[in-house]
PDB file of N, CA and C in Angstrom:
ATOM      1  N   UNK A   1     -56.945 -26.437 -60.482  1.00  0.00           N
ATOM      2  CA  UNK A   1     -58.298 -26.393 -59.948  1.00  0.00           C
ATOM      3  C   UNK A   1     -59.020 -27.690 -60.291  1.00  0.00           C
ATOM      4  N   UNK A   2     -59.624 -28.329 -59.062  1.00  0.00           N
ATOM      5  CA  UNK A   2     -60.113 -29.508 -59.249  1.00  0.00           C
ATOM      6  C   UNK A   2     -61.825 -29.773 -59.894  1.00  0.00           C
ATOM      7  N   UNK A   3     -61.714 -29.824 -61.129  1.00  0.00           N
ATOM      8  CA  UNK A   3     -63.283 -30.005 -61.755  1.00  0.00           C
ATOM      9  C   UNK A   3     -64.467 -30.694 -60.888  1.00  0.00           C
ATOM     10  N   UNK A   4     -65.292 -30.384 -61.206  1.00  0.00           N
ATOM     11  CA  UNK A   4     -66.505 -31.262 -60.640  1.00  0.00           C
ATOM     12  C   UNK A   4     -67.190 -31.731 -61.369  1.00  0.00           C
ATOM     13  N   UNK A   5     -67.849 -33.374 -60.912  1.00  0.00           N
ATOM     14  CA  UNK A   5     -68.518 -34.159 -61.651  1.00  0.00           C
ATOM     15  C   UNK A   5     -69.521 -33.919 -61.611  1.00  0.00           C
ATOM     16  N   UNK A   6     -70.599 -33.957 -62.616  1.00  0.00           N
ATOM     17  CA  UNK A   6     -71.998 -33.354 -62.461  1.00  0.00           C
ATOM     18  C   UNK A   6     -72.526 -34.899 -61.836  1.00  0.00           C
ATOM     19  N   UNK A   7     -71.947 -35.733 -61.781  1.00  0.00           N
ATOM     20  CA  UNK A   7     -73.034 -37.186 -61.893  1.00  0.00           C
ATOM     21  C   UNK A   7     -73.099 -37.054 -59.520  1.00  0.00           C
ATOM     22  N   UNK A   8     -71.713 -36.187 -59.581  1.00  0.00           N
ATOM     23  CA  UNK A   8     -71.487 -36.279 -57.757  1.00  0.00           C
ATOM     24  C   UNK A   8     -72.283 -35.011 -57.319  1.00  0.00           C
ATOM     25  N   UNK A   9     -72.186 -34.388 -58.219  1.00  0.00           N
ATOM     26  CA  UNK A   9     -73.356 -33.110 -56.936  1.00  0.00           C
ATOM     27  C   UNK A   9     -74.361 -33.302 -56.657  1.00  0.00           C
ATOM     28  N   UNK A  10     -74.312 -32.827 -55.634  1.00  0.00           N
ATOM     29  CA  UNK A  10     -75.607 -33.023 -54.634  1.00  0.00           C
ATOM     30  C   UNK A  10     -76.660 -31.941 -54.537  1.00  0.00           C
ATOM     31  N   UNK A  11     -77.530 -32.136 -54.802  1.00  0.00           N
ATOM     32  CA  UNK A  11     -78.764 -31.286 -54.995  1.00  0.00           C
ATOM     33  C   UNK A  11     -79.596 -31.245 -53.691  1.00  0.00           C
ATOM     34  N   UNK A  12     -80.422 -30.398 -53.026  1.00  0.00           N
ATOM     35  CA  UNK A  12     -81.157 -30.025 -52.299  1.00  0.00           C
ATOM     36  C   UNK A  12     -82.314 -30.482 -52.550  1.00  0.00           C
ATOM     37  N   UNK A  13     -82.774 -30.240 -53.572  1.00  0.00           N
ATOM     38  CA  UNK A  13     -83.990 -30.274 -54.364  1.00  0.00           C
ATOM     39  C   UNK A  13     -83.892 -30.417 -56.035  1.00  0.00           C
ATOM     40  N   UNK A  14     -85.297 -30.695 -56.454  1.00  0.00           N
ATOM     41  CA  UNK A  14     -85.325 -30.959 -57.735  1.00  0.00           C
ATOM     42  C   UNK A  14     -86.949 -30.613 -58.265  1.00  0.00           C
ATOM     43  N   UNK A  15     -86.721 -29.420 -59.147  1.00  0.00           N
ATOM     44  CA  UNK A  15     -88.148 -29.379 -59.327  1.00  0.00           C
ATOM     45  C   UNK A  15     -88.931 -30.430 -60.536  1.00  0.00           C
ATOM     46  N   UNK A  16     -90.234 -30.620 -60.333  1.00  0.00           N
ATOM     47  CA  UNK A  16     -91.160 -31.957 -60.951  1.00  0.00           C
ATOM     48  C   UNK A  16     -90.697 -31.748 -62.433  1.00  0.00           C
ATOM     49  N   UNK A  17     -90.333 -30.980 -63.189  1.00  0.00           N
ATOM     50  CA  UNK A  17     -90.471 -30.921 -63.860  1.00  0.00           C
ATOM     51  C   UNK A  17     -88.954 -31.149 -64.852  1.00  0.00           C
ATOM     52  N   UNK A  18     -87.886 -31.390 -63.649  1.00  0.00           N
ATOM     53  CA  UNK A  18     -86.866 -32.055 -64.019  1.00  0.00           C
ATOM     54  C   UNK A  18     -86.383 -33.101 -63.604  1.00  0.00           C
ATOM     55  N   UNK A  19     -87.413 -33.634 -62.951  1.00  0.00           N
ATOM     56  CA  UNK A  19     -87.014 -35.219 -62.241  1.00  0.00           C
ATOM     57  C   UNK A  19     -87.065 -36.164 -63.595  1.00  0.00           C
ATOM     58  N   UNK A  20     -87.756 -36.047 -64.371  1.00  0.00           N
ATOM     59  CA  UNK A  20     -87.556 -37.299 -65.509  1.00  0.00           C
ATOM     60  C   UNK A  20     -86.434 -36.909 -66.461  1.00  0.00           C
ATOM     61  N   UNK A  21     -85.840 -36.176 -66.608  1.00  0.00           N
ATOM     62  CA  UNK A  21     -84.585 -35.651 -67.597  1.00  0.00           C
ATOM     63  C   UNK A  21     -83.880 -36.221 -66.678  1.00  0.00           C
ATOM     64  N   UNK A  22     -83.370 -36.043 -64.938  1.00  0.00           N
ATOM     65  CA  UNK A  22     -82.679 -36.455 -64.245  1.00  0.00           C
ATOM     66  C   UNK A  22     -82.546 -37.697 -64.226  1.00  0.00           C
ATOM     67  N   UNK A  23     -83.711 -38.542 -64.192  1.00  0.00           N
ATOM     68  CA  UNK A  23     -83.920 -39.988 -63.893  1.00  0.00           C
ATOM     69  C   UNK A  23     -83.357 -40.159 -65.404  1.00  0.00           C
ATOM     70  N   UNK A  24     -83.518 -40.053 -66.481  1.00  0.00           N
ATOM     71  CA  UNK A  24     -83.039 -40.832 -67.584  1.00  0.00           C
ATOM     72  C   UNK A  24     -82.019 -40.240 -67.649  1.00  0.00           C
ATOM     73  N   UNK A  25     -80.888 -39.118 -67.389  1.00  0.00           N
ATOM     74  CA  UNK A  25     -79.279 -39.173 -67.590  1.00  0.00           C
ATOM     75  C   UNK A  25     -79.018 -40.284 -66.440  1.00  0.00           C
ATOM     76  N   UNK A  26     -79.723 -40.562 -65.502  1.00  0.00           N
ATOM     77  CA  UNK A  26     -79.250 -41.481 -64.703  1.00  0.00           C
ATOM     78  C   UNK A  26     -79.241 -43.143 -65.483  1.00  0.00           C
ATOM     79  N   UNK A  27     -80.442 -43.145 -65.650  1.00  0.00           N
ATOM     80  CA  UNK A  27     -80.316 -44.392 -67.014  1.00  0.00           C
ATOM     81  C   UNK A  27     -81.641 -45.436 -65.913  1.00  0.00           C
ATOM     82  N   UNK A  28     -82.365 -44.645 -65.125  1.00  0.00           N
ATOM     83  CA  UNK A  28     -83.145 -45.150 -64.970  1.00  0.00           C
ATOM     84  C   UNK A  28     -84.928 -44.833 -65.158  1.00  0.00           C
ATOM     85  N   UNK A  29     -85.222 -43.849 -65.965  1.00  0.00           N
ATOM     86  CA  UNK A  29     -86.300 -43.279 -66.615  1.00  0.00           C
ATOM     87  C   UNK A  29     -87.435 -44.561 -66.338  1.00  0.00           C
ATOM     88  N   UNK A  30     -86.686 -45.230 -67.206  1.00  0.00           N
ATOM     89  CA  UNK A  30     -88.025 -46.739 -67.595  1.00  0.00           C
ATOM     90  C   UNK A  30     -87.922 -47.248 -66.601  1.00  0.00           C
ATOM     91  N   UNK A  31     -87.466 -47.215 -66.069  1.00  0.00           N
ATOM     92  CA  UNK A  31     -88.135 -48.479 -64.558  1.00  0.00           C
ATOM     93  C   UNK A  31     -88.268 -47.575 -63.555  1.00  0.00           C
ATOM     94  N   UNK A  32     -88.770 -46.625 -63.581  1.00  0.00           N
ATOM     95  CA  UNK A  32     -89.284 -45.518 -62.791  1.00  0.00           C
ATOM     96  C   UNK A  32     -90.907 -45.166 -63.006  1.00  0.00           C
ATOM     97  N   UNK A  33     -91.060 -45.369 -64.532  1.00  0.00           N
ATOM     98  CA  UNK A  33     -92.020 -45.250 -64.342  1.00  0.00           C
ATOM     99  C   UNK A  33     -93.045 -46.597 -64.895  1.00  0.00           C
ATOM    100  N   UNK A  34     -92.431 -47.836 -65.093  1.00  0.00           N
ATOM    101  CA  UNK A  34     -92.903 -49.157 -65.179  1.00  0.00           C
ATOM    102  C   UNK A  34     -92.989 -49.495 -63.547  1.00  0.00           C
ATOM    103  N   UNK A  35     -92.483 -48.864 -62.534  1.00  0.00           N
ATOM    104  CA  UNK A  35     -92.779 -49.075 -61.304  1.00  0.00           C
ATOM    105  C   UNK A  35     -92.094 -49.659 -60.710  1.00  0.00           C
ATOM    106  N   UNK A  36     -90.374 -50.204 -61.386  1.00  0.00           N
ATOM    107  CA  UNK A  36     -90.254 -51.241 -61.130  1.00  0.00           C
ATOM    108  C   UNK A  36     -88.883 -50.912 -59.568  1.00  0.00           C
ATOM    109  N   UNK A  37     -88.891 -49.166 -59.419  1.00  0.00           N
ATOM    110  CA  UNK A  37     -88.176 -48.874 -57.972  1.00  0.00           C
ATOM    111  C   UNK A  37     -88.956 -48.839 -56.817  1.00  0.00           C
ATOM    112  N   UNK A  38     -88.353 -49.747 -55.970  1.00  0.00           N
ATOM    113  CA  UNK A  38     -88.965 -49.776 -54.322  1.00  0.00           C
ATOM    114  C   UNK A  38     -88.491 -48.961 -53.733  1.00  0.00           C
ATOM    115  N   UNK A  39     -88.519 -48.490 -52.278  1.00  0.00           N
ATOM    116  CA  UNK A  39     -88.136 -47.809 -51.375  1.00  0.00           C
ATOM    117  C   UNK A  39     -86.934 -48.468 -50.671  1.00  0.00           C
ATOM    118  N   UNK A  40     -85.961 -47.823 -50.176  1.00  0.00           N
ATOM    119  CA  UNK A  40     -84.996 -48.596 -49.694  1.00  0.00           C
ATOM    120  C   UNK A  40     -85.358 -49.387 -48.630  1.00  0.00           C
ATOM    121  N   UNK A  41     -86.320 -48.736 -47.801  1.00  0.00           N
ATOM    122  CA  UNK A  41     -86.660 -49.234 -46.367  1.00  0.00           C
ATOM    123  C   UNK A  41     -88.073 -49.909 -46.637  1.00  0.00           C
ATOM    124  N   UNK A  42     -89.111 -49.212 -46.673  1.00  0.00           N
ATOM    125  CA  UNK A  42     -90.433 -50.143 -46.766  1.00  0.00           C
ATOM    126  C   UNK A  42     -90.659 -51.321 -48.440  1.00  0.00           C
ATOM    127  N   UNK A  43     -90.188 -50.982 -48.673  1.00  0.00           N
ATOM    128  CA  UNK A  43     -90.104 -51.832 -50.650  1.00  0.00           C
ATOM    129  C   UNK A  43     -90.902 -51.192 -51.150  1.00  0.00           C
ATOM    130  N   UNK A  44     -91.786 -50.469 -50.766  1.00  0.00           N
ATOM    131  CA  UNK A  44     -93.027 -49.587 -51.540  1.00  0.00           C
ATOM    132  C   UNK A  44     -92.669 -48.887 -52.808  1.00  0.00           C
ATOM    133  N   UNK A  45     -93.541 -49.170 -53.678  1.00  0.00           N
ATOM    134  CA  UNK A  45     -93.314 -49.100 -55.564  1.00  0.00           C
ATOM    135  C   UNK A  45     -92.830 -47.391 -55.102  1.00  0.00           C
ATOM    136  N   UNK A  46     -91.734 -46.891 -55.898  1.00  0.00           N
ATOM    137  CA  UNK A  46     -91.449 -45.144 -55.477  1.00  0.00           C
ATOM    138  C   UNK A  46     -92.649 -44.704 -56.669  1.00  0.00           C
ATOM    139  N   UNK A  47     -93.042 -43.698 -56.576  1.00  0.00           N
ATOM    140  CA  UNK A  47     -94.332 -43.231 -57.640  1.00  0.00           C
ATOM    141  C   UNK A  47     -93.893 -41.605 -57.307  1.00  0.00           C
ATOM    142  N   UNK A  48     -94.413 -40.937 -58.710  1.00  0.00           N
ATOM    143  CA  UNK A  48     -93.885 -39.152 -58.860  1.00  0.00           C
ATOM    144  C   UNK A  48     -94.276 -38.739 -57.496  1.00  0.00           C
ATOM    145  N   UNK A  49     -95.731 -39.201 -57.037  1.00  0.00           N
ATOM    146  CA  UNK A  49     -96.254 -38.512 -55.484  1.00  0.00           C
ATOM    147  C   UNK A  49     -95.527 -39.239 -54.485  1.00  0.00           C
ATOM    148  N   UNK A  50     -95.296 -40.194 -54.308  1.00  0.00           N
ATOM    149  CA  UNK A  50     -94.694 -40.769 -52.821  1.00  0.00           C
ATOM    150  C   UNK A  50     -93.177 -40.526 -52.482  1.00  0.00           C
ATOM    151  N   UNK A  51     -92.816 -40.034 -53.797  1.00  0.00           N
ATOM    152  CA  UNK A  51     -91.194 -39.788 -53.653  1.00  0.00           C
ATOM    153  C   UNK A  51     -90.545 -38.991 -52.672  1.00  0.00           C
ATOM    154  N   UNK A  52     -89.460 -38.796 -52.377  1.00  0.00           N
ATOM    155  CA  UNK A  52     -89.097 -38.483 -50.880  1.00  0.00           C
ATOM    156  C   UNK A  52     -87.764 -37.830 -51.420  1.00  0.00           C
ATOM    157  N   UNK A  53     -86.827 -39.178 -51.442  1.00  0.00           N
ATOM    158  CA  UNK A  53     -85.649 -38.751 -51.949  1.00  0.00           C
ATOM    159  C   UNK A  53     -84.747 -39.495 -52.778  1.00  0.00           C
ATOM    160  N   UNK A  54     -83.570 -39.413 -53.217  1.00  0.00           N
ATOM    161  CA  UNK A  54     -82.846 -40.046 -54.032  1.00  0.00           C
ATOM    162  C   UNK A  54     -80.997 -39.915 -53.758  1.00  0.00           C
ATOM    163  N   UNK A  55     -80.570 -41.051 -53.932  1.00  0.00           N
ATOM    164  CA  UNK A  55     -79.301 -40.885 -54.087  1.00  0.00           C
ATOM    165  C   UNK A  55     -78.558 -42.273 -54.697  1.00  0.00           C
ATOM    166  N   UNK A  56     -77.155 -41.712 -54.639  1.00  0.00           N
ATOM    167  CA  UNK A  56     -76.541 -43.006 -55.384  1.00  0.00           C
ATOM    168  C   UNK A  56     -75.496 -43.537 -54.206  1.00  0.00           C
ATOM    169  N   UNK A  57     -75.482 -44.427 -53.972  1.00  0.00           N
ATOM    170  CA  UNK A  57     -74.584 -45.437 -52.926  1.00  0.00           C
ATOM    171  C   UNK A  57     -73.875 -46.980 -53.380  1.00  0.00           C
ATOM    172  N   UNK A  58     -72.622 -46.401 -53.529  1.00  0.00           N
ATOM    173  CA  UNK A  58     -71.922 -47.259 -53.948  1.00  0.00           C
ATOM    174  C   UNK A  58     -72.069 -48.131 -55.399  1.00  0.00           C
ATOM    175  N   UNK A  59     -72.582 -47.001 -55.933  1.00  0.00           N
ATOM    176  CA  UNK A  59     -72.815 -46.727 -57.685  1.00  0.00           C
ATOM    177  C   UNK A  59     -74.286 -47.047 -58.143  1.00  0.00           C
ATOM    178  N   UNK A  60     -75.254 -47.575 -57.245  1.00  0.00           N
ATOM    179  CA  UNK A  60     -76.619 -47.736 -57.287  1.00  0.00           C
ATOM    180  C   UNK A  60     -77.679 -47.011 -56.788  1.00  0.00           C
ATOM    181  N   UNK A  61     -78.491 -46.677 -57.062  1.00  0.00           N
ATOM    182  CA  UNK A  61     -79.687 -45.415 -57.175  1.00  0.00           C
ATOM    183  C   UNK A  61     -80.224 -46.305 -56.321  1.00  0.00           C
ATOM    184  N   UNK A  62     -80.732 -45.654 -55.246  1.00  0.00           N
ATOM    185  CA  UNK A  62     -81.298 -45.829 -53.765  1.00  0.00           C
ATOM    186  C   UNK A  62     -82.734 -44.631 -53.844  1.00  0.00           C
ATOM    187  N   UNK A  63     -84.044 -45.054 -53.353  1.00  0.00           N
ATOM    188  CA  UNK A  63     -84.758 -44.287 -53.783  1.00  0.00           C
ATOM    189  C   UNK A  63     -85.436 -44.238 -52.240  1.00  0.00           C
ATOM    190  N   UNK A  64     -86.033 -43.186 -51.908  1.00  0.00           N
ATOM    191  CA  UNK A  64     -86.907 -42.924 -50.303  1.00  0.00           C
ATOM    192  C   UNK A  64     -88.187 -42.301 -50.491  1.00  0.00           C
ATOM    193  N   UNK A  65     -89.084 -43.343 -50.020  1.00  0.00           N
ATOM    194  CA  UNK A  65     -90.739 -42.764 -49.846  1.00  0.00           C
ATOM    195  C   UNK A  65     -90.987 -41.907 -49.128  1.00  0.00           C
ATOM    196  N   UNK A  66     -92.195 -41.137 -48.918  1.00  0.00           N
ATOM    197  CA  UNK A  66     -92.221 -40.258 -48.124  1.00  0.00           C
ATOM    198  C   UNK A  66     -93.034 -39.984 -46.991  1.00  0.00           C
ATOM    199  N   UNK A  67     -92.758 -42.412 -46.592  1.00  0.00           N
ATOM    200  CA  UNK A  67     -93.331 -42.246 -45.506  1.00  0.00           C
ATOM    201  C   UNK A  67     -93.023 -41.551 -43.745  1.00  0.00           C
ATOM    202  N   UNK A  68     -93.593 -41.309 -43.134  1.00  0.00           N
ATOM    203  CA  UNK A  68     -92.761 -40.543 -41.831  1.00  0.00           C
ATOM    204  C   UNK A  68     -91.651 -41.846 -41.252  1.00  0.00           C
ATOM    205  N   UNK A  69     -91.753 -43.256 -40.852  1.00  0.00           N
ATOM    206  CA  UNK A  69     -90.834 -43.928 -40.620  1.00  0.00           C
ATOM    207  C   UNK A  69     -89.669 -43.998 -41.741  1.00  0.00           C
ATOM    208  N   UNK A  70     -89.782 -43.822 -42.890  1.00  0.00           N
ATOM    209  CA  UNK A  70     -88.676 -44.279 -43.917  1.00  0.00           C
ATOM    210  C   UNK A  70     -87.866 -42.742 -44.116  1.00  0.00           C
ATOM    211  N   UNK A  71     -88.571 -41.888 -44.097  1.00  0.00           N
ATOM    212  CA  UNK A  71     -87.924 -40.809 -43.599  1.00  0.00           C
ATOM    213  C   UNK A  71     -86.802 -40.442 -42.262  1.00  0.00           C
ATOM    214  N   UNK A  72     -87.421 -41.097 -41.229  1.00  0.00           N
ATOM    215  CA  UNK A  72     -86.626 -41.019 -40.165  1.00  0.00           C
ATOM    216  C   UNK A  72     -85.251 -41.487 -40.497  1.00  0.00           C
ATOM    217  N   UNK A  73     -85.813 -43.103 -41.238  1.00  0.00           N
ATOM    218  CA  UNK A  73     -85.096 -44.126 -41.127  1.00  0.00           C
ATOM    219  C   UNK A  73     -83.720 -43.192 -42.204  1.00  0.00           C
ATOM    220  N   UNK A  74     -83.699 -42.708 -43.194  1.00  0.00           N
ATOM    221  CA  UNK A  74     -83.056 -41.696 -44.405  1.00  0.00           C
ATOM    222  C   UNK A  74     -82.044 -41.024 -43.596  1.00  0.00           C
ATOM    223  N   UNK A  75     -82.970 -40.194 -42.468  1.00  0.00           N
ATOM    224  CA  UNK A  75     -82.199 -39.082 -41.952  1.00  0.00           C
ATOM    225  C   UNK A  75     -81.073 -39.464 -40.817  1.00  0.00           C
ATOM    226  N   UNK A  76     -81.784 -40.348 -40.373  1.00  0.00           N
ATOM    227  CA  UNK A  76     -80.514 -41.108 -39.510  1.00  0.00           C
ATOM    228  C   UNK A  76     -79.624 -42.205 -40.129  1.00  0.00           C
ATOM    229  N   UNK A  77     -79.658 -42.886 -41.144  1.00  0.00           N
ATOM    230  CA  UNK A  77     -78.386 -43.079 -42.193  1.00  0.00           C
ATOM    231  C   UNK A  77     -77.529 -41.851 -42.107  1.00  0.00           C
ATOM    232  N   UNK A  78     -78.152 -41.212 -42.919  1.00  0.00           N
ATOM    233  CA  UNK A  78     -77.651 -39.846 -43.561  1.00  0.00           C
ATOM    234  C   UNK A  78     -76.232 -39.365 -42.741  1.00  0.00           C
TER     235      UNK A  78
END
């Protein structure tokens, strides 16, 4: 039986109150909230309210605002 990596599952959602435990096993806590993640598409600082979504691509944390174009732009990657 083939194990699963916790770092590869994919989550639906994430409630507020475990996004910063998440963000620091990820190893990016501090520059999350020094401001220092943009949006993949608009560069816009990601902030707890504008956040959208998150993932990892090709071993780097990719972050999505939750503007209606950068959204689109997410879902049609996706």
């Amino acid at each position: 039986m083939k194990e699963k990596n916790p770092k590869k599952e994919e989550l639906d959602f994430i409630y507020d109150e475990d996004l910063m435990p998440v963000l620091e096993k990820l190893g990016v806590k501090t520059n999350f909230t020094e401001g220092n993640i943009k949006c993949l598409f608009c560069n816009e600082v990601i902030t707890l309210e504008n956040l959208y979504s998150f993932f990892i691509d090709e071993g780097k944390l990719k972050m999505i605002c939750d503007k209606e174009d950068c959204i689109k732009q997410f879902k049609a990657k996706g």
